[in-house]
PDB file of N, CA and C in Angstrom:
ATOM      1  N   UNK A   1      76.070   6.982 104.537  1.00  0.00           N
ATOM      2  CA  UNK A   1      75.260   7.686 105.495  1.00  0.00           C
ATOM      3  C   UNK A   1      76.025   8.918 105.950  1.00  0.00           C
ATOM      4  N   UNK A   2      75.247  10.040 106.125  1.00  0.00           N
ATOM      5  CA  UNK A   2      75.725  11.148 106.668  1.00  0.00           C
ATOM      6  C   UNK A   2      75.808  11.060 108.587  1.00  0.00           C
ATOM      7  N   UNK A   3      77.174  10.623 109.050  1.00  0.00           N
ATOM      8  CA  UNK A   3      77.381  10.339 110.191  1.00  0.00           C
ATOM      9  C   UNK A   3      76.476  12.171 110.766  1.00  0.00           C
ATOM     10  N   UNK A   4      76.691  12.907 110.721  1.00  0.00           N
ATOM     11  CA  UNK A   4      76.451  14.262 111.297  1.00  0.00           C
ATOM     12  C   UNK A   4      74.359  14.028 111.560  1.00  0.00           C
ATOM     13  N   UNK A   5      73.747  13.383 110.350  1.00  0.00           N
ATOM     14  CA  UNK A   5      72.735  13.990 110.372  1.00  0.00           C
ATOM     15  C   UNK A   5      72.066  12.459 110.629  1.00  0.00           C
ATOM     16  N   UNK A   6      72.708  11.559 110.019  1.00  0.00           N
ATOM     17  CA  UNK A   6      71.916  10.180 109.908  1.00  0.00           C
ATOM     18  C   UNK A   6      71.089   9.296 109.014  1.00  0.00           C
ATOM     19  N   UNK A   7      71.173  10.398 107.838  1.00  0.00           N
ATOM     20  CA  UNK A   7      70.461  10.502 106.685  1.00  0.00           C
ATOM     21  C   UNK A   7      71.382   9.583 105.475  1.00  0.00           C
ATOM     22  N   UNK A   8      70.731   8.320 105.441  1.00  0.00           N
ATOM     23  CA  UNK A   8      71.034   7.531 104.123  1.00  0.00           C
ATOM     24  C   UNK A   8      70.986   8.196 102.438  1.00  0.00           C
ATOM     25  N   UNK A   9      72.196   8.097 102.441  1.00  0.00           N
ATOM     26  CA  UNK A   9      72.121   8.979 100.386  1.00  0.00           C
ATOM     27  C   UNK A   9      72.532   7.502  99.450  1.00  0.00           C
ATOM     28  N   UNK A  10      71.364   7.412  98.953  1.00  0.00           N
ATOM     29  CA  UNK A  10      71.468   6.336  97.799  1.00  0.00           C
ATOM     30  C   UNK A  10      72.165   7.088  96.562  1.00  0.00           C
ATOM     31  N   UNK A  11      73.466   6.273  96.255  1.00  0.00           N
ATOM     32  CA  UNK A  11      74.464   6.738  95.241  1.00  0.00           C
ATOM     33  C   UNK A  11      73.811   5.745  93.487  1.00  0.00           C
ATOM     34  N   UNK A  12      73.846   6.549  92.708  1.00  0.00           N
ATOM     35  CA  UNK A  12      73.262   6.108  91.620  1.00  0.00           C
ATOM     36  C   UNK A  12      74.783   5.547  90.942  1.00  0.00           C
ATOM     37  N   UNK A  13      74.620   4.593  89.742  1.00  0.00           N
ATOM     38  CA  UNK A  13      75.253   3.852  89.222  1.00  0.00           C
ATOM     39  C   UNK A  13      75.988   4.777  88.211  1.00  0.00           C
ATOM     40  N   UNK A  14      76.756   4.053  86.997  1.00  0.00           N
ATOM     41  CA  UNK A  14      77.212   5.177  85.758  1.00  0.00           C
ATOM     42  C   UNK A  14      76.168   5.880  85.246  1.00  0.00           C
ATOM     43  N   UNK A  15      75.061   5.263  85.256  1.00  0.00           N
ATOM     44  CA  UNK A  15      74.139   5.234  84.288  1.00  0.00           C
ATOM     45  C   UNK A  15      72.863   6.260  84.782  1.00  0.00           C
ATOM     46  N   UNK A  16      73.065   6.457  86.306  1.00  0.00           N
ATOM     47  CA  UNK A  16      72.058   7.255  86.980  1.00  0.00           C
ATOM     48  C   UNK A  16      71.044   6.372  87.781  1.00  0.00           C
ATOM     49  N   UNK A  17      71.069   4.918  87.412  1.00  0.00           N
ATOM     50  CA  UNK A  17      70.505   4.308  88.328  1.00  0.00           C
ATOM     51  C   UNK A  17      70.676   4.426  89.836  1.00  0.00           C
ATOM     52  N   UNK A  18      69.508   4.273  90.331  1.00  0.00           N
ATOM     53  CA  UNK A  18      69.770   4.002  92.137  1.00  0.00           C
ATOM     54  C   UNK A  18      68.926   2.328  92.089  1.00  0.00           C
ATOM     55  N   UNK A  19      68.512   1.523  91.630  1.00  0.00           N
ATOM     56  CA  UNK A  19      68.021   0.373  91.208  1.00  0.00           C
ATOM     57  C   UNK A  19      68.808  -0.339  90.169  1.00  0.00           C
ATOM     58  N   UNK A  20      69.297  -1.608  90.988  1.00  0.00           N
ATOM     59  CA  UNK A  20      69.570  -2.660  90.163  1.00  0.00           C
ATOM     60  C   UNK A  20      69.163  -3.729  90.195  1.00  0.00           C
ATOM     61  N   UNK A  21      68.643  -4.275  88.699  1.00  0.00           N
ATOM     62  CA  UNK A  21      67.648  -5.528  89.116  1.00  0.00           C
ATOM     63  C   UNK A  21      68.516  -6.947  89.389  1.00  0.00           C
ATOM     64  N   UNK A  22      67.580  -7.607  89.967  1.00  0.00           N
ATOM     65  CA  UNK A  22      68.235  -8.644  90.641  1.00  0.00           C
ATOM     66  C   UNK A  22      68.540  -9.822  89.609  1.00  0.00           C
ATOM     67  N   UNK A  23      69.218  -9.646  88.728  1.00  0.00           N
ATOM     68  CA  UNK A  23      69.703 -10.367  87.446  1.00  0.00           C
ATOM     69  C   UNK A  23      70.790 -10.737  87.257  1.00  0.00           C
ATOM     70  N   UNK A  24      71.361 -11.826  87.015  1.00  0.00           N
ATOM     71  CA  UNK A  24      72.758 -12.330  86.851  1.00  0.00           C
ATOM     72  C   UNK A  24      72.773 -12.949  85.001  1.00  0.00           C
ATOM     73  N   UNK A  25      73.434 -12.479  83.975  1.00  0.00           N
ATOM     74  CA  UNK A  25      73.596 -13.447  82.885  1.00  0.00           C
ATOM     75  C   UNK A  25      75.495 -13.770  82.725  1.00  0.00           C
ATOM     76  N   UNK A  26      75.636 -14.953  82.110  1.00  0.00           N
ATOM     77  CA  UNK A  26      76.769 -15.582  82.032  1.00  0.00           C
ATOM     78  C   UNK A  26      76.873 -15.968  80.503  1.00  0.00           C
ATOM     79  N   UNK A  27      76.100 -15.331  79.517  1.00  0.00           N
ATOM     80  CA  UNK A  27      76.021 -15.688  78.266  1.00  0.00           C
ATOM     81  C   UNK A  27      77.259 -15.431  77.592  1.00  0.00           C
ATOM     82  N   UNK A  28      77.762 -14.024  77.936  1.00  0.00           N
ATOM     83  CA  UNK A  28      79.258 -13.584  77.031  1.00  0.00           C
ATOM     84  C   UNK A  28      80.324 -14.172  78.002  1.00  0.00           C
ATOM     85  N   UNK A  29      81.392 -13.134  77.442  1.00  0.00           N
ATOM     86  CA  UNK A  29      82.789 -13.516  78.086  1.00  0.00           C
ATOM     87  C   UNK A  29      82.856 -13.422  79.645  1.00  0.00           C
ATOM     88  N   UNK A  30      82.101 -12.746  80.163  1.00  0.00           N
ATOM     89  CA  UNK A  30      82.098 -12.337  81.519  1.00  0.00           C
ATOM     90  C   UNK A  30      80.750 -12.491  82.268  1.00  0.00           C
ATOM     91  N   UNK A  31      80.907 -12.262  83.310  1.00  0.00           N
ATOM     92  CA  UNK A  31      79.196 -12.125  84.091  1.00  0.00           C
ATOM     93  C   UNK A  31      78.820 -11.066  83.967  1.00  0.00           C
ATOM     94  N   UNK A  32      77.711 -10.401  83.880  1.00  0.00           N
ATOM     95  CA  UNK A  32      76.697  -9.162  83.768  1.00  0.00           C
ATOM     96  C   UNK A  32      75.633  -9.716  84.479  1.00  0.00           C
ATOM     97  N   UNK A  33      75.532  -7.824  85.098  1.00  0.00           N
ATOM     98  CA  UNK A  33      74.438  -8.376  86.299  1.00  0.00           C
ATOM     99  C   UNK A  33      73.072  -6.751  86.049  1.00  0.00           C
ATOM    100  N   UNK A  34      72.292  -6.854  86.469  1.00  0.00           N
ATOM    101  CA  UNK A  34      71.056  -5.868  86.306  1.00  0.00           C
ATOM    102  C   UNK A  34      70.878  -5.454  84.954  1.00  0.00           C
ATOM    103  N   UNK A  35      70.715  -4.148  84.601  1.00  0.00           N
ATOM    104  CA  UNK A  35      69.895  -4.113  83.154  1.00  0.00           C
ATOM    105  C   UNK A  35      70.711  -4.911  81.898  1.00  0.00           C
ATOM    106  N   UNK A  36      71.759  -4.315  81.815  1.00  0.00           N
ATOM    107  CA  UNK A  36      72.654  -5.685  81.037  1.00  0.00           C
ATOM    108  C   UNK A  36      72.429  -6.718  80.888  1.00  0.00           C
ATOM    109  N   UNK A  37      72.112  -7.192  81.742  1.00  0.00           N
ATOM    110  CA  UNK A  37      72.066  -8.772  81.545  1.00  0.00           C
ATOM    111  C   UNK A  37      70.412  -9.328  81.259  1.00  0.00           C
ATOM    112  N   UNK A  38      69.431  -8.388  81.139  1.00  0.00           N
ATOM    113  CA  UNK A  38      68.210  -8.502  80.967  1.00  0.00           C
ATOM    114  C   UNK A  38      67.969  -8.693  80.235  1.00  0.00           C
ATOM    115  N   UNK A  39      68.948  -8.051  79.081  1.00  0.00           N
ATOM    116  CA  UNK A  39      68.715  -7.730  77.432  1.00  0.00           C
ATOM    117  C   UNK A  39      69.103  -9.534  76.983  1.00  0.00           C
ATOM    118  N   UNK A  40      70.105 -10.167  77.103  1.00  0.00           N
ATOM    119  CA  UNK A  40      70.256 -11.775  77.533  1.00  0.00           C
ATOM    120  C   UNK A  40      69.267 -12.433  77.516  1.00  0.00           C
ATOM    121  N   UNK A  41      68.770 -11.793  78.526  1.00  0.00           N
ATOM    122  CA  UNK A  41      67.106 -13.246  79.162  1.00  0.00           C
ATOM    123  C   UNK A  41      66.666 -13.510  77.446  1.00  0.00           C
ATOM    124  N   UNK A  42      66.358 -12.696  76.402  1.00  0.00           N
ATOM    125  CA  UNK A  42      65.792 -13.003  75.415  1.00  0.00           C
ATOM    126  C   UNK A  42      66.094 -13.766  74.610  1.00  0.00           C
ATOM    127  N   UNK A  43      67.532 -13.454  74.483  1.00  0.00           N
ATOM    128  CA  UNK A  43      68.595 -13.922  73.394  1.00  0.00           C
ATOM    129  C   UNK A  43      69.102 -15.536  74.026  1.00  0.00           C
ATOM    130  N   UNK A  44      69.396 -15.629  75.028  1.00  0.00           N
ATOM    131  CA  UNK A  44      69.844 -16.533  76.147  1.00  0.00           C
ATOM    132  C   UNK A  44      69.424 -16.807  77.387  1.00  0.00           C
ATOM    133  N   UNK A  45      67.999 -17.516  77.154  1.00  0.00           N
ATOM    134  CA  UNK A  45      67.727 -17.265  78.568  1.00  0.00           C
ATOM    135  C   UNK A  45      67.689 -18.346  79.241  1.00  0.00           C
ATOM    136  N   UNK A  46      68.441 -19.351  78.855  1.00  0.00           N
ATOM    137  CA  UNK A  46      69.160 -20.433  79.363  1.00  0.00           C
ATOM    138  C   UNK A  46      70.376 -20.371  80.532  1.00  0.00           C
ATOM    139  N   UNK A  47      70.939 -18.802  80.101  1.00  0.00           N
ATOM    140  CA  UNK A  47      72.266 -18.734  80.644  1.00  0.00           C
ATOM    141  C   UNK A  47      71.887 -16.654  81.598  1.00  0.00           C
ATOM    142  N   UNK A  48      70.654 -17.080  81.936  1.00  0.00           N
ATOM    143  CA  UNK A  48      70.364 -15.687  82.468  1.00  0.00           C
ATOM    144  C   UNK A  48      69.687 -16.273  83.787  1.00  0.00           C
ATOM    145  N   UNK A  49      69.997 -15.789  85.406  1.00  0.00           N
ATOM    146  CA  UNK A  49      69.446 -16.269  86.536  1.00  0.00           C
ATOM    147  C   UNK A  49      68.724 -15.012  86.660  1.00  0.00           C
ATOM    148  N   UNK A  50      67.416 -14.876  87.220  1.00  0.00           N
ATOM    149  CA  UNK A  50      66.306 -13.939  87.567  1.00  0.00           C
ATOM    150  C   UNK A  50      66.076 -14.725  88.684  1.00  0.00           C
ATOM    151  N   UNK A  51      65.532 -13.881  89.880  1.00  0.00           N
ATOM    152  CA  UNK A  51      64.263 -13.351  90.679  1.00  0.00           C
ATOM    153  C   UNK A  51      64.677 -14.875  91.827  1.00  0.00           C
ATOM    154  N   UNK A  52      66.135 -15.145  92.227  1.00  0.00           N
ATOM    155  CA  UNK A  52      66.542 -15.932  92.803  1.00  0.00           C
ATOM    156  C   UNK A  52      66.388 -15.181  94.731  1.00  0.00           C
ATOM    157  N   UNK A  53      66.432 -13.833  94.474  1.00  0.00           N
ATOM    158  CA  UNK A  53      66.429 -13.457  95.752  1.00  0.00           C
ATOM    159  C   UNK A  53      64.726 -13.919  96.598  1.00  0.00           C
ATOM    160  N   UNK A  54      64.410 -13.638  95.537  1.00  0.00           N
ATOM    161  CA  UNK A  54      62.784 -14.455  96.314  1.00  0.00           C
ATOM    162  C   UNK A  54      62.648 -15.517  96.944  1.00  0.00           C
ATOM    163  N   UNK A  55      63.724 -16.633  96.723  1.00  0.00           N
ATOM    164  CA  UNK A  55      63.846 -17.823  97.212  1.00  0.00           C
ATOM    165  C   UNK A  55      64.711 -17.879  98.351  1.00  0.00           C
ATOM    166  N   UNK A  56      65.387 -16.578  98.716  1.00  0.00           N
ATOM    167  CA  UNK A  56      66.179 -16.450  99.762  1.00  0.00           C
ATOM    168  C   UNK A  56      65.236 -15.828 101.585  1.00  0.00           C
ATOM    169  N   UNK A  57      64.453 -16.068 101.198  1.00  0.00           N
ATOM    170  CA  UNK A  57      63.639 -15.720 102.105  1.00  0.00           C
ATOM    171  C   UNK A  57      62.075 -16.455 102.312  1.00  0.00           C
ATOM    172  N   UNK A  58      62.181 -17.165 101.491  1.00  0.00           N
ATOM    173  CA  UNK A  58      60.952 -18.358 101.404  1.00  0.00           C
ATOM    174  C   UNK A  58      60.936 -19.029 102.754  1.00  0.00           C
ATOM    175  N   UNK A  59      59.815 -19.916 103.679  1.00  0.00           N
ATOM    176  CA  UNK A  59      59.285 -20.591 104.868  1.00  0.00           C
ATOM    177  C   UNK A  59      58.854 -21.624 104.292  1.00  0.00           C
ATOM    178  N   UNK A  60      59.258 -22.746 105.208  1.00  0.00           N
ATOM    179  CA  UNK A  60      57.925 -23.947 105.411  1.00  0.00           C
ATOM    180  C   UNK A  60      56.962 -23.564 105.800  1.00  0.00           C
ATOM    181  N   UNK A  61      56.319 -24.933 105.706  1.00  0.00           N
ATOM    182  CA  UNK A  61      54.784 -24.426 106.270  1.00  0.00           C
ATOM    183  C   UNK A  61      54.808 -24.503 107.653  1.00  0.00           C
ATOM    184  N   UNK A  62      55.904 -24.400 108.554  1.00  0.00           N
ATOM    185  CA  UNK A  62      56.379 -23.929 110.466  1.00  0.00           C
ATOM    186  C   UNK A  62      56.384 -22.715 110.406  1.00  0.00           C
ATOM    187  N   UNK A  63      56.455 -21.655 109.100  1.00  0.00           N
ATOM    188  CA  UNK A  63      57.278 -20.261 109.415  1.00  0.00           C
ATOM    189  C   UNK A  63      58.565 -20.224 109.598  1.00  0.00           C
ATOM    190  N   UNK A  64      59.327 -21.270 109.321  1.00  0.00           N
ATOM    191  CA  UNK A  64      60.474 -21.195 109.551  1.00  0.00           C
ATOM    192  C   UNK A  64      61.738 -20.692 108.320  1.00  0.00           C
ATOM    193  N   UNK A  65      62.166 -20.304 108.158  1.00  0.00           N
ATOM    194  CA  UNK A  65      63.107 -19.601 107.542  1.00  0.00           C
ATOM    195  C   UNK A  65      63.874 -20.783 106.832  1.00  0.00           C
ATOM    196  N   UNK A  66      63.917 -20.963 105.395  1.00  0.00           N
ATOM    197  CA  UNK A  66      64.463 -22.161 104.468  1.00  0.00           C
ATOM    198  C   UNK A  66      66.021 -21.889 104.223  1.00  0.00           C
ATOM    199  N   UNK A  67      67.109 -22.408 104.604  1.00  0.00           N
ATOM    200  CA  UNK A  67      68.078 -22.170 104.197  1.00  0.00           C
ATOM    201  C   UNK A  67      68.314 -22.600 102.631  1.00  0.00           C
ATOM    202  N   UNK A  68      69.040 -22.191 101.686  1.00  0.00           N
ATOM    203  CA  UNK A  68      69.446 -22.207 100.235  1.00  0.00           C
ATOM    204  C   UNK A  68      70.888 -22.419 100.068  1.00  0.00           C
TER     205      UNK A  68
END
């Protein structure tokens, strides 16, 4: 954030991304996470976690906030 003005600057990745998807794979030697690891889901998608943040914010049927 620009303390002077207040204005949030989204910094892009190597790649030029400002979006990284919410993807974890563990197929190779190491963990890979966003587009990397997408290419996985196909090849391995046993060993590829997707779309887990959705579950981080899930309710009962109170409205109440589900811990994970």
């Amino acid at each position: 954030m620009d303390r002077s003005t207040g204005i949030v600057k989204v910094l892009p990745d190597l790649n030029g991304d400002t979006i990284v998807p919410s993807i974890v794979s563990v197929a190779g030697d190491k963990p890979v996470v966003g587009r990397p690891a997408k290419q996985d889901k196909f090849f391995s998608p046993e060993m590829v976690a997707e779309q887990f943040k959705k579950l981080m914010s899930e309710v009962n049927e109170n409205g109440n906030l589900l811990r994970l």
